[in-house]
PDB file of N, CA and C in Angstrom:
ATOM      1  N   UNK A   1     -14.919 -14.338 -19.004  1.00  0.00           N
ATOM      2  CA  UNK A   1     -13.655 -14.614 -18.378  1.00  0.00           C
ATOM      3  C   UNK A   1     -13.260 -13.422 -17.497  1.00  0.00           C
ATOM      4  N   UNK A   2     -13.364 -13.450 -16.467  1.00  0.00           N
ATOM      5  CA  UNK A   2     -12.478 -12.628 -15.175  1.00  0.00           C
ATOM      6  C   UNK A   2     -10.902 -12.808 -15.685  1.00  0.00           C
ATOM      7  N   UNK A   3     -10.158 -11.258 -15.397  1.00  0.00           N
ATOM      8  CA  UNK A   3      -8.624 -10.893 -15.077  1.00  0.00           C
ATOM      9  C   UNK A   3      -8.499 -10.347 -13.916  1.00  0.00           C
ATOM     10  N   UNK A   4      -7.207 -10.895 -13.729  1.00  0.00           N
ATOM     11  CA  UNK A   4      -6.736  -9.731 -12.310  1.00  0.00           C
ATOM     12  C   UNK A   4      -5.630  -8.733 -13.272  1.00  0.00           C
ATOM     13  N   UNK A   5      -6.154  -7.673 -12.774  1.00  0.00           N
ATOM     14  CA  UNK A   5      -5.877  -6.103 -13.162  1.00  0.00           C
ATOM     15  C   UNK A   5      -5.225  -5.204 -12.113  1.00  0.00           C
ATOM     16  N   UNK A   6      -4.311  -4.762 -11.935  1.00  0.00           N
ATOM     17  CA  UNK A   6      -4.084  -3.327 -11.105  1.00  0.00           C
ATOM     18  C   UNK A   6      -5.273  -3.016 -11.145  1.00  0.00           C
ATOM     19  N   UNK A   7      -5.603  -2.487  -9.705  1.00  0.00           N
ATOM     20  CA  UNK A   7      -6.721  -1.534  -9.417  1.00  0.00           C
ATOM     21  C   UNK A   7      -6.378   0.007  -8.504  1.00  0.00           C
ATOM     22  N   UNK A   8      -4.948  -0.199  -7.570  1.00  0.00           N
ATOM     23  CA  UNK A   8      -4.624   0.890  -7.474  1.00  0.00           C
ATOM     24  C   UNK A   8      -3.361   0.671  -6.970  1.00  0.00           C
ATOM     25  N   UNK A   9      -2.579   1.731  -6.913  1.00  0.00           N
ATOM     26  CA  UNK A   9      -1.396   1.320  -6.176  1.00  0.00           C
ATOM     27  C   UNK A   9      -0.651   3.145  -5.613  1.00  0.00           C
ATOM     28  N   UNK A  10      -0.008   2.762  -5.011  1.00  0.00           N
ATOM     29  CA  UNK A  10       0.776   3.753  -4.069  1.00  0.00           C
ATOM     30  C   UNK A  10       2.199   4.062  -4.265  1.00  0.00           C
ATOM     31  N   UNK A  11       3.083   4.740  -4.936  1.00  0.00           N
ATOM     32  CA  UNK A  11       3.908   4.680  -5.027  1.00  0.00           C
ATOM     33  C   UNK A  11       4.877   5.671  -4.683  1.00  0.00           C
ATOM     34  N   UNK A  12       6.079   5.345  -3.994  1.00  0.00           N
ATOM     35  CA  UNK A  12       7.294   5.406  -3.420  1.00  0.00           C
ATOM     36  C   UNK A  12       6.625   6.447  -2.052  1.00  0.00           C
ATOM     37  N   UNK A  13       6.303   5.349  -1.309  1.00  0.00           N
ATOM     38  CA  UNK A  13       6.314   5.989  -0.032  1.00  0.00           C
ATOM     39  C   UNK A  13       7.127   5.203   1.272  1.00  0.00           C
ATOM     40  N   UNK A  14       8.001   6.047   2.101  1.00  0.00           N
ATOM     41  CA  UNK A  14       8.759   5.759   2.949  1.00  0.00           C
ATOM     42  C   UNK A  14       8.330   5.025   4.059  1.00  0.00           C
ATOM     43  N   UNK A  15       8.790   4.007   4.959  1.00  0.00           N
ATOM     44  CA  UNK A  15       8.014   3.468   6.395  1.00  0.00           C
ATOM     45  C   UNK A  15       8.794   3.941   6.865  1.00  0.00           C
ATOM     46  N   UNK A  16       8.058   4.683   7.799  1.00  0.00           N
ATOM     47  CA  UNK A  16       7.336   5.267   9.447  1.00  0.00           C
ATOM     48  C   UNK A  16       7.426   4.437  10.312  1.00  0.00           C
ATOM     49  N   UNK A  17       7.001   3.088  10.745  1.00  0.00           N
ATOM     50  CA  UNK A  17       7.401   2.255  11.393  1.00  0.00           C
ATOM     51  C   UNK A  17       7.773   0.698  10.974  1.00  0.00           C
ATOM     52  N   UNK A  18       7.969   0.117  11.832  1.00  0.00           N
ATOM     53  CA  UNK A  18       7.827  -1.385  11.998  1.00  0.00           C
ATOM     54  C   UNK A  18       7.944  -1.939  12.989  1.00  0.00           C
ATOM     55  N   UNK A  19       6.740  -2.526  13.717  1.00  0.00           N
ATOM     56  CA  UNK A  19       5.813  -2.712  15.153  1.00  0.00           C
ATOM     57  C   UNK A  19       5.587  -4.322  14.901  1.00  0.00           C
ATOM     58  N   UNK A  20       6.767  -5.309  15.219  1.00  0.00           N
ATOM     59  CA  UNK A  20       6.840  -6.285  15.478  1.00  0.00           C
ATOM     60  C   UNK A  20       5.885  -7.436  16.182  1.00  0.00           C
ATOM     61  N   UNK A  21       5.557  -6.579  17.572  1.00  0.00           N
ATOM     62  CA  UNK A  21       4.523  -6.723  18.063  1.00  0.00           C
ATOM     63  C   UNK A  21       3.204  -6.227  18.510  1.00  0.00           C
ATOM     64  N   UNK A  22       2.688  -6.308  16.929  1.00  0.00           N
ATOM     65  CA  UNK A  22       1.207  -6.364  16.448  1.00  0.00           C
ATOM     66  C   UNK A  22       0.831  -7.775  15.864  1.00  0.00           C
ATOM     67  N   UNK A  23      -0.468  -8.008  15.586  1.00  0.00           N
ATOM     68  CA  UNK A  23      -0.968  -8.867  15.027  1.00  0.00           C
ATOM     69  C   UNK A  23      -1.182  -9.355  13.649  1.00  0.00           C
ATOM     70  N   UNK A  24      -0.496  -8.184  12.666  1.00  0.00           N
ATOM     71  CA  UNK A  24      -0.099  -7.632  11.358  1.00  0.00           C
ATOM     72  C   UNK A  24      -0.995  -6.826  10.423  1.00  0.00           C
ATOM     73  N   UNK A  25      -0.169  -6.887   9.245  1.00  0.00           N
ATOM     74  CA  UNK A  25      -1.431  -5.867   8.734  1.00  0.00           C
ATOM     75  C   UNK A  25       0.078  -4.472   8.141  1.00  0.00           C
ATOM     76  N   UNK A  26      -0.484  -3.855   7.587  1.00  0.00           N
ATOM     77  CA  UNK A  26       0.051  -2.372   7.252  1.00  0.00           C
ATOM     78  C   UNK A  26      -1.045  -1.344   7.584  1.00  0.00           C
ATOM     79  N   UNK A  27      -0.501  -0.542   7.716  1.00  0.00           N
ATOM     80  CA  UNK A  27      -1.428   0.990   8.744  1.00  0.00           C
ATOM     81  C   UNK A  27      -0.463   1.725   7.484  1.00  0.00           C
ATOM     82  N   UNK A  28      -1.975   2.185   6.975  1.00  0.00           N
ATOM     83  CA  UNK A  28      -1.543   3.475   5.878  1.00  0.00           C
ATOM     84  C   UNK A  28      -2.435   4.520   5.777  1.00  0.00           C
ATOM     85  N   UNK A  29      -1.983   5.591   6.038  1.00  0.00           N
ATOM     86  CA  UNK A  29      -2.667   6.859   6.018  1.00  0.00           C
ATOM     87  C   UNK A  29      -4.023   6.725   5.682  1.00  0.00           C
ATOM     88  N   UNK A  30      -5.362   7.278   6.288  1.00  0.00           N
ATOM     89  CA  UNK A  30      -6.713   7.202   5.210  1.00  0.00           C
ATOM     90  C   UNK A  30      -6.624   7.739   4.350  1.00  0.00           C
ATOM     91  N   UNK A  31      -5.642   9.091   4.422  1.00  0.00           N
ATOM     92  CA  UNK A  31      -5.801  10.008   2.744  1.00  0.00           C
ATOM     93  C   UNK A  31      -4.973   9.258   1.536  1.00  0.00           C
ATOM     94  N   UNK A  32      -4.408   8.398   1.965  1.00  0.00           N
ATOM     95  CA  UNK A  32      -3.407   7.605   1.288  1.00  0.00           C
ATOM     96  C   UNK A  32      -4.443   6.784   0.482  1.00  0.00           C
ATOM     97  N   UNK A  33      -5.343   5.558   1.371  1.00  0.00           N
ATOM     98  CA  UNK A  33      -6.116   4.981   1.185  1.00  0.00           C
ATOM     99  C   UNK A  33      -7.419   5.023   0.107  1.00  0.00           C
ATOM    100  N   UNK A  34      -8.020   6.557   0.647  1.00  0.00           N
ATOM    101  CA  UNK A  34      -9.123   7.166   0.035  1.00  0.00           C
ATOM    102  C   UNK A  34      -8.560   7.613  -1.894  1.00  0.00           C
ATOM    103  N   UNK A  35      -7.359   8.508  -1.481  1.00  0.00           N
ATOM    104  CA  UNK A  35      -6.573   8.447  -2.835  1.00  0.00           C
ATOM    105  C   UNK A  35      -6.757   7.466  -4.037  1.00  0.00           C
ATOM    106  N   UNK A  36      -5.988   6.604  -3.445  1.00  0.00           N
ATOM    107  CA  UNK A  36      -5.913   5.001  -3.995  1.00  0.00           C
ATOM    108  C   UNK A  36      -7.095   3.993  -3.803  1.00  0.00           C
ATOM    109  N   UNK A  37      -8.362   4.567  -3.468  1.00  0.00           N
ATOM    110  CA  UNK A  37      -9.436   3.426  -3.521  1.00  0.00           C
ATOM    111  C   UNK A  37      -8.827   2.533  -3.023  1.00  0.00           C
ATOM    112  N   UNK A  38      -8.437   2.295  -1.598  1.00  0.00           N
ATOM    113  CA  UNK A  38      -8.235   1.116  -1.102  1.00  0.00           C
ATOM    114  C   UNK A  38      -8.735   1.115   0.190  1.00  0.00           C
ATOM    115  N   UNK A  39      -9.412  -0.205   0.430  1.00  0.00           N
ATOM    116  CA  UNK A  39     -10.368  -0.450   1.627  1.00  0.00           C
ATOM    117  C   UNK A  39      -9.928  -0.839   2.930  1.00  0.00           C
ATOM    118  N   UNK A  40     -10.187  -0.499   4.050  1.00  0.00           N
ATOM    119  CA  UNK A  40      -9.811  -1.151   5.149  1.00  0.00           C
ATOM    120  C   UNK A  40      -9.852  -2.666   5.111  1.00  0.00           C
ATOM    121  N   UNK A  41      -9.129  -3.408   5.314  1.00  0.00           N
ATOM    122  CA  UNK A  41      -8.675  -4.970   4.989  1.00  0.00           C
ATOM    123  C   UNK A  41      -8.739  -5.543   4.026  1.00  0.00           C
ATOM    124  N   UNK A  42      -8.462  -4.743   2.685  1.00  0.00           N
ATOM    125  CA  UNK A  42      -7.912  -4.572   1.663  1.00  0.00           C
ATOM    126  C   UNK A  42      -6.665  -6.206   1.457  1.00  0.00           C
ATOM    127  N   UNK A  43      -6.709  -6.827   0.638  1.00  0.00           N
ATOM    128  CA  UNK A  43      -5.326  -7.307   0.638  1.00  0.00           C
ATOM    129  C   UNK A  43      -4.617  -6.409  -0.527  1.00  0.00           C
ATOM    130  N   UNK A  44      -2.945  -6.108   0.357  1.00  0.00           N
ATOM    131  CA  UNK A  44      -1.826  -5.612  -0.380  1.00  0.00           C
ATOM    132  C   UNK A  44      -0.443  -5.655  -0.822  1.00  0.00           C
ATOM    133  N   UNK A  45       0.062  -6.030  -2.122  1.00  0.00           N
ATOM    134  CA  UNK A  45       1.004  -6.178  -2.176  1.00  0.00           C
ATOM    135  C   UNK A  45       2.136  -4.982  -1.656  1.00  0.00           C
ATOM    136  N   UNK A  46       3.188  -5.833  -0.906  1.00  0.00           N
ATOM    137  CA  UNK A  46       4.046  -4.520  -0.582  1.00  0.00           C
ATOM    138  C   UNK A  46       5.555  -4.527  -1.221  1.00  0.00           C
ATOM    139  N   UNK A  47       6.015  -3.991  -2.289  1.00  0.00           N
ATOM    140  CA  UNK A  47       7.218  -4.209  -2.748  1.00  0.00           C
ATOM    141  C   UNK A  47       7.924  -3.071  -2.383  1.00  0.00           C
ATOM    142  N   UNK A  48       9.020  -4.020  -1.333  1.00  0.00           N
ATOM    143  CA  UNK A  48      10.085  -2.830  -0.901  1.00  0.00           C
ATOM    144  C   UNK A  48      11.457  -2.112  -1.899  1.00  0.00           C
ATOM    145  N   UNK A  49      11.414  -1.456  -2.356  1.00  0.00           N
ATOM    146  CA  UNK A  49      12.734  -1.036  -3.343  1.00  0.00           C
ATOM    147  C   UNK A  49      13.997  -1.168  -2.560  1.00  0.00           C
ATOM    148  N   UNK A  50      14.126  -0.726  -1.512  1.00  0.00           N
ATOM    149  CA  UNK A  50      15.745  -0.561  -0.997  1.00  0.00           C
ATOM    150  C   UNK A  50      15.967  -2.711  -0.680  1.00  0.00           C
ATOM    151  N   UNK A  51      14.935  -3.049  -0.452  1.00  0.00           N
ATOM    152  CA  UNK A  51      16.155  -4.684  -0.069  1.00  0.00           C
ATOM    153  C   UNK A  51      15.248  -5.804  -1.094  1.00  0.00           C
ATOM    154  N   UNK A  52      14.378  -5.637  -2.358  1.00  0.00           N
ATOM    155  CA  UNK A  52      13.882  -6.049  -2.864  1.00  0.00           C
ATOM    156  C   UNK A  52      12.682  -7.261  -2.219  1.00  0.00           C
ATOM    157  N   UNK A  53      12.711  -6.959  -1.480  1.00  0.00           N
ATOM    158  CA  UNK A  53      11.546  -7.871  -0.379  1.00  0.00           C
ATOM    159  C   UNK A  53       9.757  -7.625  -0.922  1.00  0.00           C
ATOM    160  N   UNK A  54       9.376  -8.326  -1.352  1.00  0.00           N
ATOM    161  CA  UNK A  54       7.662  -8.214  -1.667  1.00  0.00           C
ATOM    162  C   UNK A  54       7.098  -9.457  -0.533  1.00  0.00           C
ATOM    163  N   UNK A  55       6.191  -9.018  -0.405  1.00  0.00           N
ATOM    164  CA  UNK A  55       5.242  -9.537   0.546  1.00  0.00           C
ATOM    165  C   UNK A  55       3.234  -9.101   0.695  1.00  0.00           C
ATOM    166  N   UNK A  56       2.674  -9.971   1.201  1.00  0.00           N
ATOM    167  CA  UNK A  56       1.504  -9.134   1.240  1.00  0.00           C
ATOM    168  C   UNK A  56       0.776  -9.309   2.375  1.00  0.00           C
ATOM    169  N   UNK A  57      -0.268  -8.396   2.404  1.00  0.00           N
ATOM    170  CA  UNK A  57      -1.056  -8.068   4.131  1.00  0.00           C
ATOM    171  C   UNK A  57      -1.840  -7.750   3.684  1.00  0.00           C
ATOM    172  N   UNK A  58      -2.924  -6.980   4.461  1.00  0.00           N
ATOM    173  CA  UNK A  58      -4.110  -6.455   4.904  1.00  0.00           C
ATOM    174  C   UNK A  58      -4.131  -5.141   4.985  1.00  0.00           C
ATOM    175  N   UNK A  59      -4.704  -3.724   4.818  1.00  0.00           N
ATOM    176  CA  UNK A  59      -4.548  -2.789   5.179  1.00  0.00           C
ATOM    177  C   UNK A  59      -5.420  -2.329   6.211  1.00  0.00           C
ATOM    178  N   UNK A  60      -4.434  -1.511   7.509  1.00  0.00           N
ATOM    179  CA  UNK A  60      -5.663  -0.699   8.551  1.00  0.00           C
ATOM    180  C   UNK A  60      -5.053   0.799   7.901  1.00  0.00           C
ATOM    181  N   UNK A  61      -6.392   0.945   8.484  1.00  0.00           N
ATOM    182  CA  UNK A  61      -6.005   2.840   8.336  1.00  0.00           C
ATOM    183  C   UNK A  61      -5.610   3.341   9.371  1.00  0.00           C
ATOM    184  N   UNK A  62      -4.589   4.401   8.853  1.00  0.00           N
ATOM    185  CA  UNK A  62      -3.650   5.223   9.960  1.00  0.00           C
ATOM    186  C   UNK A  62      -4.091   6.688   9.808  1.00  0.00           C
ATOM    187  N   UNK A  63      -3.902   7.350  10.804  1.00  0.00           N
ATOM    188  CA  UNK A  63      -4.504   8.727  11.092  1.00  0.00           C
ATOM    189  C   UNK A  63      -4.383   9.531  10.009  1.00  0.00           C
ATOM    190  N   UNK A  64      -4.986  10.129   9.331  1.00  0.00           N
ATOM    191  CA  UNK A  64      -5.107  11.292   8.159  1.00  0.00           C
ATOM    192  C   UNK A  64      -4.223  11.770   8.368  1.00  0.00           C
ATOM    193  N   UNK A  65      -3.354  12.496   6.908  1.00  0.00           N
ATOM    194  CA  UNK A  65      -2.543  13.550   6.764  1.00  0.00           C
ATOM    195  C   UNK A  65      -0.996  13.422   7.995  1.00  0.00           C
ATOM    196  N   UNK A  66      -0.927  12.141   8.191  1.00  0.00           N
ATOM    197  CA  UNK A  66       0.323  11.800   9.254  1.00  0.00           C
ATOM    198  C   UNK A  66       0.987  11.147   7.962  1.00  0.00           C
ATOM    199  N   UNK A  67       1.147  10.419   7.184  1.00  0.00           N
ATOM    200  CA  UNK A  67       1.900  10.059   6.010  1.00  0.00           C
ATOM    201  C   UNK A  67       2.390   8.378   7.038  1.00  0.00           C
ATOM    202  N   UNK A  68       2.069   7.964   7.516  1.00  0.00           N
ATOM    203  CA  UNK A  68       2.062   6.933   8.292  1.00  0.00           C
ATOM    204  C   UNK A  68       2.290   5.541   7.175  1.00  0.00           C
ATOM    205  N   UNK A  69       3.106   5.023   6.955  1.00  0.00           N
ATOM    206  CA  UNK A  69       3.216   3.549   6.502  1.00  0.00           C
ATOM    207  C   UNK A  69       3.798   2.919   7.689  1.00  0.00           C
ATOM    208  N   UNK A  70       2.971   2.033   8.226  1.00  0.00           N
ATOM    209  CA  UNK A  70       4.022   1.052   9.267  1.00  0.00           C
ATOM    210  C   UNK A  70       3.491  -0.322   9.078  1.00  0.00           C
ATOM    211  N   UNK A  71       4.595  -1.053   8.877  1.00  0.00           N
ATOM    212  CA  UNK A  71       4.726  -2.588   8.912  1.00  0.00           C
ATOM    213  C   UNK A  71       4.226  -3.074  10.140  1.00  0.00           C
ATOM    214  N   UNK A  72       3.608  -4.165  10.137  1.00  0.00           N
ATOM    215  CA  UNK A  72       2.966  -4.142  11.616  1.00  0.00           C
ATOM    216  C   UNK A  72       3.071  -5.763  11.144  1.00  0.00           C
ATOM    217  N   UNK A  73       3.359  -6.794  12.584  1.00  0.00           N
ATOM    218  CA  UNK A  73       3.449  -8.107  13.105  1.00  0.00           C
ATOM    219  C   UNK A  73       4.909  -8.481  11.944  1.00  0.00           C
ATOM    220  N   UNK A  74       4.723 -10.054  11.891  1.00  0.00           N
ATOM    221  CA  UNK A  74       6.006 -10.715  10.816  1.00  0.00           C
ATOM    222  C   UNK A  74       6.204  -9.688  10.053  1.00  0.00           C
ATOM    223  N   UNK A  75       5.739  -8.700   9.009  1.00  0.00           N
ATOM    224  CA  UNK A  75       6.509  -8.071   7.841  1.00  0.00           C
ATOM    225  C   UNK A  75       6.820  -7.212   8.528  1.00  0.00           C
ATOM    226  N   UNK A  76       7.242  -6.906   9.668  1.00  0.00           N
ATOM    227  CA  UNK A  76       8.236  -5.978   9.961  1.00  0.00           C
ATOM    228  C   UNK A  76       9.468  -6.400  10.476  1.00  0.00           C
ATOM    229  N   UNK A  77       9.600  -7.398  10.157  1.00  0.00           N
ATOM    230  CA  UNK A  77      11.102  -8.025   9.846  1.00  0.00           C
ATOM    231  C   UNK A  77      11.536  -7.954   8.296  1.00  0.00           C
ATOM    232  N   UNK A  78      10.574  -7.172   7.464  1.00  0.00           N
ATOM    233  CA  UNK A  78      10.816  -7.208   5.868  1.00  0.00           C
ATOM    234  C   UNK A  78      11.360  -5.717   5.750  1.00  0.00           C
ATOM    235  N   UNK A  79      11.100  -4.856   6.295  1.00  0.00           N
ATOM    236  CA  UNK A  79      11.171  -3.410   6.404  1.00  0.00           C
ATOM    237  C   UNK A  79      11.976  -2.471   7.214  1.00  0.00           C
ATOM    238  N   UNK A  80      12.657  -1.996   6.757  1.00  0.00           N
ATOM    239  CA  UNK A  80      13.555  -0.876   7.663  1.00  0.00           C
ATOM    240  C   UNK A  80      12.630   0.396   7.717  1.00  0.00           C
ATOM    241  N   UNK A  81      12.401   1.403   8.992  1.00  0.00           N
ATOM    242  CA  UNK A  81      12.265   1.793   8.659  1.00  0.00           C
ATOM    243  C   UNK A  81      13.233   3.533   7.895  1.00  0.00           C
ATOM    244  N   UNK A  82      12.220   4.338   6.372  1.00  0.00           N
ATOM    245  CA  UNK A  82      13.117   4.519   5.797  1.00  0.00           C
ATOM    246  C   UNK A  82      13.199   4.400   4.516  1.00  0.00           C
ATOM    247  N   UNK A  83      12.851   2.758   4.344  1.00  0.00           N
ATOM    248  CA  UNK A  83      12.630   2.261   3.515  1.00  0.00           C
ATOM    249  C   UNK A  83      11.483   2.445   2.714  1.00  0.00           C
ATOM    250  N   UNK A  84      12.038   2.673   0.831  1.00  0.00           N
ATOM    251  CA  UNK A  84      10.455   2.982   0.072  1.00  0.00           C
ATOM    252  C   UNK A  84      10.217   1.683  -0.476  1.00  0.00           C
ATOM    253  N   UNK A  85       8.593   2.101  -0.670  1.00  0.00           N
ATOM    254  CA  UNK A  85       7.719   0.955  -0.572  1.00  0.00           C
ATOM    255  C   UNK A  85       6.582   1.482  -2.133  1.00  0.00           C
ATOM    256  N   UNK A  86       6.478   0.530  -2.524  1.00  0.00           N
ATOM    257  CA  UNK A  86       5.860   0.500  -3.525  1.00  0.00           C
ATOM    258  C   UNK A  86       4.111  -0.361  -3.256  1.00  0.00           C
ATOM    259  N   UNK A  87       3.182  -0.128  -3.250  1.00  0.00           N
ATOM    260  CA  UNK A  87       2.073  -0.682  -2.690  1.00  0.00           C
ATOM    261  C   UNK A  87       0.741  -0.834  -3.626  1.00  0.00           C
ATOM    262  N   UNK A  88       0.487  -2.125  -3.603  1.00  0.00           N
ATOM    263  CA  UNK A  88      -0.569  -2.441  -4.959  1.00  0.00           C
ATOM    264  C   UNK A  88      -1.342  -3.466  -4.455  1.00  0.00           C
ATOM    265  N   UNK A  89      -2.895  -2.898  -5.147  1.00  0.00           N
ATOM    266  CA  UNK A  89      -3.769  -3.529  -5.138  1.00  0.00           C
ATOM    267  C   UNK A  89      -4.185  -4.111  -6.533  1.00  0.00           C
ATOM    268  N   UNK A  90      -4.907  -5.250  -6.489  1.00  0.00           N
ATOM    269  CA  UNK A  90      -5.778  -5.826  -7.531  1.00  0.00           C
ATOM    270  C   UNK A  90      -7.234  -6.355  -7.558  1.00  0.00           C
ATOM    271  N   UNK A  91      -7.841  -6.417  -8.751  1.00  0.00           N
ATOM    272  CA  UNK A  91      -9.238  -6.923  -8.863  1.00  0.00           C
ATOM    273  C   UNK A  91      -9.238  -7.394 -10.010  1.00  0.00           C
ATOM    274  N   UNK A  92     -10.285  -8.184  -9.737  1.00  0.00           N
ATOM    275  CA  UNK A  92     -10.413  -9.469 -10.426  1.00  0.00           C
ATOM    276  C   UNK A  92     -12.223  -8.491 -11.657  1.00  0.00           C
ATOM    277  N   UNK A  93     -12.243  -8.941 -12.855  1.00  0.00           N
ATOM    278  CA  UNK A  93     -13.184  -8.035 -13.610  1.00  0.00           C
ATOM    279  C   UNK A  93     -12.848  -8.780 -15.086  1.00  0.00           C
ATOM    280  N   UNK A  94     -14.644  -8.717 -15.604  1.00  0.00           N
ATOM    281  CA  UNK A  94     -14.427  -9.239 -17.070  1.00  0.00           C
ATOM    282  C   UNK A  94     -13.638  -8.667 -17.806  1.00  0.00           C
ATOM    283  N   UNK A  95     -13.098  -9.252 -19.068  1.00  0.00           N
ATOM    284  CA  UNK A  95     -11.962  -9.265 -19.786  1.00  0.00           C
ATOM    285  C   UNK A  95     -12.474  -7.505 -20.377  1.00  0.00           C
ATOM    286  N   UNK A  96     -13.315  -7.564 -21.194  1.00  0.00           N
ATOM    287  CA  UNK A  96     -13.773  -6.385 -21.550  1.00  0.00           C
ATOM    288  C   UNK A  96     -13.733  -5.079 -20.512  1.00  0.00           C
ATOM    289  N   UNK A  97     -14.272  -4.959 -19.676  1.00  0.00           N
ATOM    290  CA  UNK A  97     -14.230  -3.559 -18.636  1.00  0.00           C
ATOM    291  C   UNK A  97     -12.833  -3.952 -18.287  1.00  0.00           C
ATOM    292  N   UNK A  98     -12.089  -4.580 -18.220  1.00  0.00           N
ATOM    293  CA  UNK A  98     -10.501  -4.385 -17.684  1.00  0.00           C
ATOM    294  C   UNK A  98      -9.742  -3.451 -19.102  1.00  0.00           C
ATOM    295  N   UNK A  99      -9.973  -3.784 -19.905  1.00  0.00           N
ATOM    296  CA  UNK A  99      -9.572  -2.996 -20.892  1.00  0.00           C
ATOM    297  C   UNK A  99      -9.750  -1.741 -20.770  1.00  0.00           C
ATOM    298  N   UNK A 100     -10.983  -0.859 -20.111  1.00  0.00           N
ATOM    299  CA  UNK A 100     -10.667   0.156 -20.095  1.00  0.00           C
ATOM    300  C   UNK A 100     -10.835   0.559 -19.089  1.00  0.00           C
ATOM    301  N   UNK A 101     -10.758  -0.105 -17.875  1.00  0.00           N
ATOM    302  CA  UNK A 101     -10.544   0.393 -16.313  1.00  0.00           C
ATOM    303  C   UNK A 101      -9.303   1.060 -16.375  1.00  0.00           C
ATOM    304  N   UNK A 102      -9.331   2.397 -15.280  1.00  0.00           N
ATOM    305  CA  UNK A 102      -8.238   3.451 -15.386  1.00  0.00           C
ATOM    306  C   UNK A 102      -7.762   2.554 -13.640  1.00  0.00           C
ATOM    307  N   UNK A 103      -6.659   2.619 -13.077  1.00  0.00           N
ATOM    308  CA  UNK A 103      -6.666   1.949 -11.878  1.00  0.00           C
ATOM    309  C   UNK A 103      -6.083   3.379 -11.377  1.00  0.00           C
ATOM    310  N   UNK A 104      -6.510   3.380 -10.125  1.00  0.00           N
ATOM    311  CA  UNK A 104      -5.980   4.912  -9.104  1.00  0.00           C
ATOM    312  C   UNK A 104      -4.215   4.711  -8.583  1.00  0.00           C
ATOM    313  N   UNK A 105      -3.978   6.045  -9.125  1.00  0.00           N
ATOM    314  CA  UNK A 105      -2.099   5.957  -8.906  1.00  0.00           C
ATOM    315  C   UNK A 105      -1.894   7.025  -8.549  1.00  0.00           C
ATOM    316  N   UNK A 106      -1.276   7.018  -6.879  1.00  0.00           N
ATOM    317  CA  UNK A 106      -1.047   7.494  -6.369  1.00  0.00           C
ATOM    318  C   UNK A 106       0.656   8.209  -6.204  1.00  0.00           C
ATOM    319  N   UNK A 107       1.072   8.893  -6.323  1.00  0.00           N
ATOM    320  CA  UNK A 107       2.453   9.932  -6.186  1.00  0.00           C
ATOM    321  C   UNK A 107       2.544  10.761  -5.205  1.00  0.00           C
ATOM    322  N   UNK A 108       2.430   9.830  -3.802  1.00  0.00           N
ATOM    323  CA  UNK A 108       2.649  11.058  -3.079  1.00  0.00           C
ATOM    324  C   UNK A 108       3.924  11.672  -2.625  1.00  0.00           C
ATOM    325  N   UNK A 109       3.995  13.306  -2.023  1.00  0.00           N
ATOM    326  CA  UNK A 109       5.505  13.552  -1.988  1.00  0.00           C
ATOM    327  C   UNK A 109       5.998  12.602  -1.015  1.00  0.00           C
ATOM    328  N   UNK A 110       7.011  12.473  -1.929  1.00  0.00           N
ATOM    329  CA  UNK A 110       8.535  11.284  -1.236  1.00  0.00           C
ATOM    330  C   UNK A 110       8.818  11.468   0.329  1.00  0.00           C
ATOM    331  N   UNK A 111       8.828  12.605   0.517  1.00  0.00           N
ATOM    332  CA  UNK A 111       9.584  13.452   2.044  1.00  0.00           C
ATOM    333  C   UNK A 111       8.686  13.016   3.241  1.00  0.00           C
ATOM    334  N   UNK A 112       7.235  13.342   2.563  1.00  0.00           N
ATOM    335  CA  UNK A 112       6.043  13.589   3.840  1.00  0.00           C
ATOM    336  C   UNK A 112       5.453  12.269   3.842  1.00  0.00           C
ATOM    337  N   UNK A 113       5.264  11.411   2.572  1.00  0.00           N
ATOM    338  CA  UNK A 113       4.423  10.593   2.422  1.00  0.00           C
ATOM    339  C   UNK A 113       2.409  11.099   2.498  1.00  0.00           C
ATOM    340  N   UNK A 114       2.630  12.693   2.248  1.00  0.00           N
ATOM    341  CA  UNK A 114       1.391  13.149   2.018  1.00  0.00           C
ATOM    342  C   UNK A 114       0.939  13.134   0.694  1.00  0.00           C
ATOM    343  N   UNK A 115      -0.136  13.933   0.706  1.00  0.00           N
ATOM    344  CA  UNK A 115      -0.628  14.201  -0.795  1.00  0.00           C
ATOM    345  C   UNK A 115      -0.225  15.673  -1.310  1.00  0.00           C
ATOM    346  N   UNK A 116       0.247  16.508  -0.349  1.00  0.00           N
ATOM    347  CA  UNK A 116       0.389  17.570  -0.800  1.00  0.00           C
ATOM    348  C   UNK A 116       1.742  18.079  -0.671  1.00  0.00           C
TER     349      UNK A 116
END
């Protein structure tokens, strides 16, 4: 039997933008990415804290060490930017190895949206 499990997630980082007209997707830092084991077109949940809005996309990668979250196409009508964002991935894995899969959790500082 397969579960879906947290596999990584990102937490409380601020958006940087919201670029209406794009084709969509979220643009998140690579160090963000690499951190959190998460892949370029990745699907991701995005739960916003300040207006309780969840939604999900795709991830592109945004330039290293810029702390870059931007909402890009429709979900940037979900997002101020400003706004923290809570960001999670999942995978699907037999019942047994989910039990002791560690999933990657990310804390980056609040201010920069870096790692350091």
């Amino acid at each position: 039997m397969l579960v879906q499990v947290v596999k990584s997630k990102i937490h409380r980082v601020k958006v940087t933008g919201a670029d209406l007209n794009y084709i969509g997707s979220i643009t998140i830092d690579e160090d963000l990415m690499d951190a959190a084991n998460i892949i370029e077109g990745e699907r991701v949940q995005v739960v916003n804290n300040d207006n309780g809005e969840r939604l999900e996309t795709y991830v592109i990668p945004g330039p290293r060490a810029s702390g870059e979250i931007t909402l890009n196409g429709a979900a940037a009508r979900r997002v101020a930017v400003g706004d923290v964002l809570i960001l999670i991935t999942y995978a699907f894995m037999d019942i047994e190895k989910a039990k002791t899969f560690k999933p990657a959790l990310v804390f980056p500082n609040e201010a920069t949206n870096t790692l350091t």
